[in-house]
Protein backbone atom coordinates (compact mmCIF):
# COMPACT_ATOMS: atom_id res chain seq x y z
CA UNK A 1 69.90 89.79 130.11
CA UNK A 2 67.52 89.81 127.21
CA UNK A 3 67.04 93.58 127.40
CA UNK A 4 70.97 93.78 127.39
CA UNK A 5 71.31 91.49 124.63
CA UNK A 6 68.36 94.04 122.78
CA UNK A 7 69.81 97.17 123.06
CA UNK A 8 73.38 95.64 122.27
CA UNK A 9 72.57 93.86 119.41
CA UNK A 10 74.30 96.06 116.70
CA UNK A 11 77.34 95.73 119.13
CA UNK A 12 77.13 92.31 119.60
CA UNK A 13 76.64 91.72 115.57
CA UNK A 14 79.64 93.91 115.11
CA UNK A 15 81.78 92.31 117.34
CA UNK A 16 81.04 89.07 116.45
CA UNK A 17 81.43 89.45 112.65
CA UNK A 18 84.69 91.13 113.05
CA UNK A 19 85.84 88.03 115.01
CA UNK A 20 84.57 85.29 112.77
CA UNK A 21 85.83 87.02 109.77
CA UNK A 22 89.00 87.86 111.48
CA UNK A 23 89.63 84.53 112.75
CA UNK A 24 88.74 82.51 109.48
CA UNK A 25 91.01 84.97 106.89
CA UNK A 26 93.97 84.62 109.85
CA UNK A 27 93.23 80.39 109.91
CA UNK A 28 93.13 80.53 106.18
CA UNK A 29 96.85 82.65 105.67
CA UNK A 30 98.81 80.69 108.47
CA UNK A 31 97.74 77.58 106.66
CA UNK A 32 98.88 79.37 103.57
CA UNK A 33 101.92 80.44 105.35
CA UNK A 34 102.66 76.95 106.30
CA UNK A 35 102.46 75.35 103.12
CA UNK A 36 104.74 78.05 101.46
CA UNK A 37 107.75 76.08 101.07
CA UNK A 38 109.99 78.90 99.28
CA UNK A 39 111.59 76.73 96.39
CA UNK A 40 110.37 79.13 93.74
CA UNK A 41 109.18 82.34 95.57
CA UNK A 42 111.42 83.01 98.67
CA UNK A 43 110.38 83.41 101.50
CA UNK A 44 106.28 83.03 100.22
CA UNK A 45 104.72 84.52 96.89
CA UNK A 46 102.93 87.62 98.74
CA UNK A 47 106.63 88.52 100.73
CA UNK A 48 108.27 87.95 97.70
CA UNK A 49 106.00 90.15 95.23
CA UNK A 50 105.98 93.05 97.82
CA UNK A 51 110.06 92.74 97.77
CA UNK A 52 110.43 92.82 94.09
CA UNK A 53 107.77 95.51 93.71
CA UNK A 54 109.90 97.17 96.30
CA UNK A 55 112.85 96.81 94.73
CA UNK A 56 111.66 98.05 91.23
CA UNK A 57 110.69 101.22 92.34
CA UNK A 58 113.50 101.96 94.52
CA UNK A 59 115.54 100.94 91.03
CA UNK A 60 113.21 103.71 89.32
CA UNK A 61 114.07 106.25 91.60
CA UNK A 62 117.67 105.56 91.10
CA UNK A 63 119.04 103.69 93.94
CA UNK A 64 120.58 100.38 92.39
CA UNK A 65 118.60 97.72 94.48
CA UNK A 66 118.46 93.90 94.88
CA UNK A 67 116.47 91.58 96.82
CA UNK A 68 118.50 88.96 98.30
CA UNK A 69 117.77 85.88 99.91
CA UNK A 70 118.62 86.04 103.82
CA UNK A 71 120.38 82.91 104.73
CA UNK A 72 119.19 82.98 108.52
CA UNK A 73 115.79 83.42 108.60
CA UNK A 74 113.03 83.35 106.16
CA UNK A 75 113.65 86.95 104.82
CA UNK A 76 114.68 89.09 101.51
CA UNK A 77 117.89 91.48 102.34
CA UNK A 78 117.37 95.13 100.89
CA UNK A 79 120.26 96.00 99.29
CA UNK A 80 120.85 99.07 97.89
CA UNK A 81 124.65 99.90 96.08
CA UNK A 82 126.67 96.92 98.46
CA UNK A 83 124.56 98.30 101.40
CA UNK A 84 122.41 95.96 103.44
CA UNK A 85 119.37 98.59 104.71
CA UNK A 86 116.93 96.51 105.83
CA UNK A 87 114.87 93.34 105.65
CA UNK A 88 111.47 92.15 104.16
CA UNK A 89 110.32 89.88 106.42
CA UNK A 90 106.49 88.04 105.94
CA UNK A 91 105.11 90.94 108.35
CA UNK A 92 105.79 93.64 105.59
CA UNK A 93 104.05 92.40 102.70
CA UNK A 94 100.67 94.07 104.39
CA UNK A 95 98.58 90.37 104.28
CA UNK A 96 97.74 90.38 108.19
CA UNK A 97 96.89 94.40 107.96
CA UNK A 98 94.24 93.37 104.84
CA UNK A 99 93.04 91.18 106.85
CA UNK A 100 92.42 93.26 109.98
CA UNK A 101 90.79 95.92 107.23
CA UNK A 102 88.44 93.57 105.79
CA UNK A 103 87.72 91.91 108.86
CA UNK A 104 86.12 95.56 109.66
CA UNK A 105 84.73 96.72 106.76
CA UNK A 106 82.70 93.07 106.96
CA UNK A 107 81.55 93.60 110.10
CA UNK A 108 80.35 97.55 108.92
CA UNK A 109 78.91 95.97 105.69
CA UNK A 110 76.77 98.35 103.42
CA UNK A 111 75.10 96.98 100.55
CA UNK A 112 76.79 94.00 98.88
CA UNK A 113 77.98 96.16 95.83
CA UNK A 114 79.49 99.11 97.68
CA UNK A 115 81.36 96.93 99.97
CA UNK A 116 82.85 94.42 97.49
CA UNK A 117 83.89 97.95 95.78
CA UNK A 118 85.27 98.86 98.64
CA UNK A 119 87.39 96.26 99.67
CA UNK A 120 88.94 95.88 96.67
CA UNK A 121 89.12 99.86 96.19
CA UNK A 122 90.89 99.85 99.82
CA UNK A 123 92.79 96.48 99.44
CA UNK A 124 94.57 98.17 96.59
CA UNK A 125 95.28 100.95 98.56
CA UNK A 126 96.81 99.45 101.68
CA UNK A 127 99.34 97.50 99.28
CA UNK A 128 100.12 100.54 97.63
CA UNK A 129 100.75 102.38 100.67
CA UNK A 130 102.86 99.19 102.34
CA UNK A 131 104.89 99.31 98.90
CA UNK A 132 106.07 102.76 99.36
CA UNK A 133 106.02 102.21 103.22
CA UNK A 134 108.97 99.96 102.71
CA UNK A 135 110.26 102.19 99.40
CA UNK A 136 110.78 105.15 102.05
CA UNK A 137 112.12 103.32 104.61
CA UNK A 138 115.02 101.48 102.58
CA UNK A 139 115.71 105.06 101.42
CA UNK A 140 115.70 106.71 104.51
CA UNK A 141 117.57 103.83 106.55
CA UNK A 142 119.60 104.18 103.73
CA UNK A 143 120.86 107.77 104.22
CA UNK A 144 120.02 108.09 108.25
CA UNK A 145 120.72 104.49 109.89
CA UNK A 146 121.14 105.96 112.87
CA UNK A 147 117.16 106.76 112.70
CA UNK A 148 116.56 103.22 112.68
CA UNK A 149 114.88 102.29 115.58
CA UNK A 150 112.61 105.51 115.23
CA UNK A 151 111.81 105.21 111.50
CA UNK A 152 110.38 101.46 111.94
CA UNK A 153 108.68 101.37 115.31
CA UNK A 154 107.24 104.63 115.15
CA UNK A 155 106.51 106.25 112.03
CA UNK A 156 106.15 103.35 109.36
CA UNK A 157 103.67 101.64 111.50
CA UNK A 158 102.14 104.67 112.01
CA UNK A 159 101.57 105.12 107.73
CA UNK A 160 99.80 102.04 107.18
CA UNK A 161 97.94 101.99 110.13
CA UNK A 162 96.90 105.30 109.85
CA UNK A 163 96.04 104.53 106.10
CA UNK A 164 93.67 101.97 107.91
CA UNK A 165 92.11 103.86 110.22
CA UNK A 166 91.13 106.88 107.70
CA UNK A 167 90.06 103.95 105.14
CA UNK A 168 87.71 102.46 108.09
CA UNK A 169 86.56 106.09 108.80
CA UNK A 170 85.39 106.88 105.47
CA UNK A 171 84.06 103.82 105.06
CA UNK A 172 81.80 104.46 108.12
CA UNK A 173 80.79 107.74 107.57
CA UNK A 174 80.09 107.46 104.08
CA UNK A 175 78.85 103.55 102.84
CA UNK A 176 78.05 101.51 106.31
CA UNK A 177 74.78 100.35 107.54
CA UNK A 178 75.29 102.43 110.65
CA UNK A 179 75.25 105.71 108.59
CA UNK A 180 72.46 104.65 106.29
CA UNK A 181 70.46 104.15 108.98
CA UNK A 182 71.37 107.26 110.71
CA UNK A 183 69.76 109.33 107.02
């Protein structure tokens, strides 16, 4: 078992960071969650930020947008012209994919600089990139509702995860412990 536990440390180290981290930043946002009542930012600050950051730059590009309150369910309607297109719910403002992100990069730490660079580099990115997620698909569910279905299960997850995934991969390759040790 010892030998085992030897020759697996780095896998053992990795696995376990990633969970602690993981676990503690998704403790710390469903308490935040929780205590989000909505009186002032509806449904919470971060949904409501991404929706008005949402709606500005669809408004930039020239589709008249609003961000309204969803009376059902803790949720900002997309409205573009009288049209409701779709709906900003606390999944889409990108929180739980920063945390799976950081919860990696932690757990691939490089020196203390280049990863506090890093995750605030690639934390800026992600929230970019879930911004404009959410820009194309109003636009697109906009002029093809019919594409729907397609357009959110498949290829908008598929941006911001795969935004992840090459973040995480350059990350690797170019700043983790692994690959310094590896020179």
């Amino acid at each position: 078992m010892k030998t085992l536990f030897i020759k697996y440390r780095s896998v053992i180290k990795f696995i376990l960071t990633f969970l602690l981290v993981y676990l503690s930043l998704s403790v710390i946002y469903k308490f935040y969650l929780q205590f989000s009542d909505g009186s002032e930012f509806y449904p919470d600050y971060f949904t409501h930020l991404v929706g008005e950051q949402s709606k500005d730059l669809l408004n930039t590009f020239g589709y008249a947008t609003e961000m309204v309150p969803h009376l059902e369910e803790p949720s900002l309607k997309v409205m573009i012209g009288n049209t409701y297109v779709a709906r900003v719910i606390e999944g889409c403002n990108g929180l739980s994919v920063l945390i799976l992100f950081i919860s990696f990069i932690v757990a691939f730490s490089g020196r203390l600089k280049a990863t506090l660079l890093y995750l605030l580099s690639g934390s800026v990115i992600i929230y970019v990139v879930n911004v404009l997620r959410i820009v194309i698909l109003s636009i697109w569910l906009y002029k093809y509702p019919e594409q729907s279905e397609f357009l959110h299960a498949v290829v908008f997850p598929a941006i911001i995860y795969g935004a992840v995934f090459l973040l995480w991969i350059f990350w690797v390759n170019r700043f983790s412990k692994l690959n310094q040790k590896n020179v």
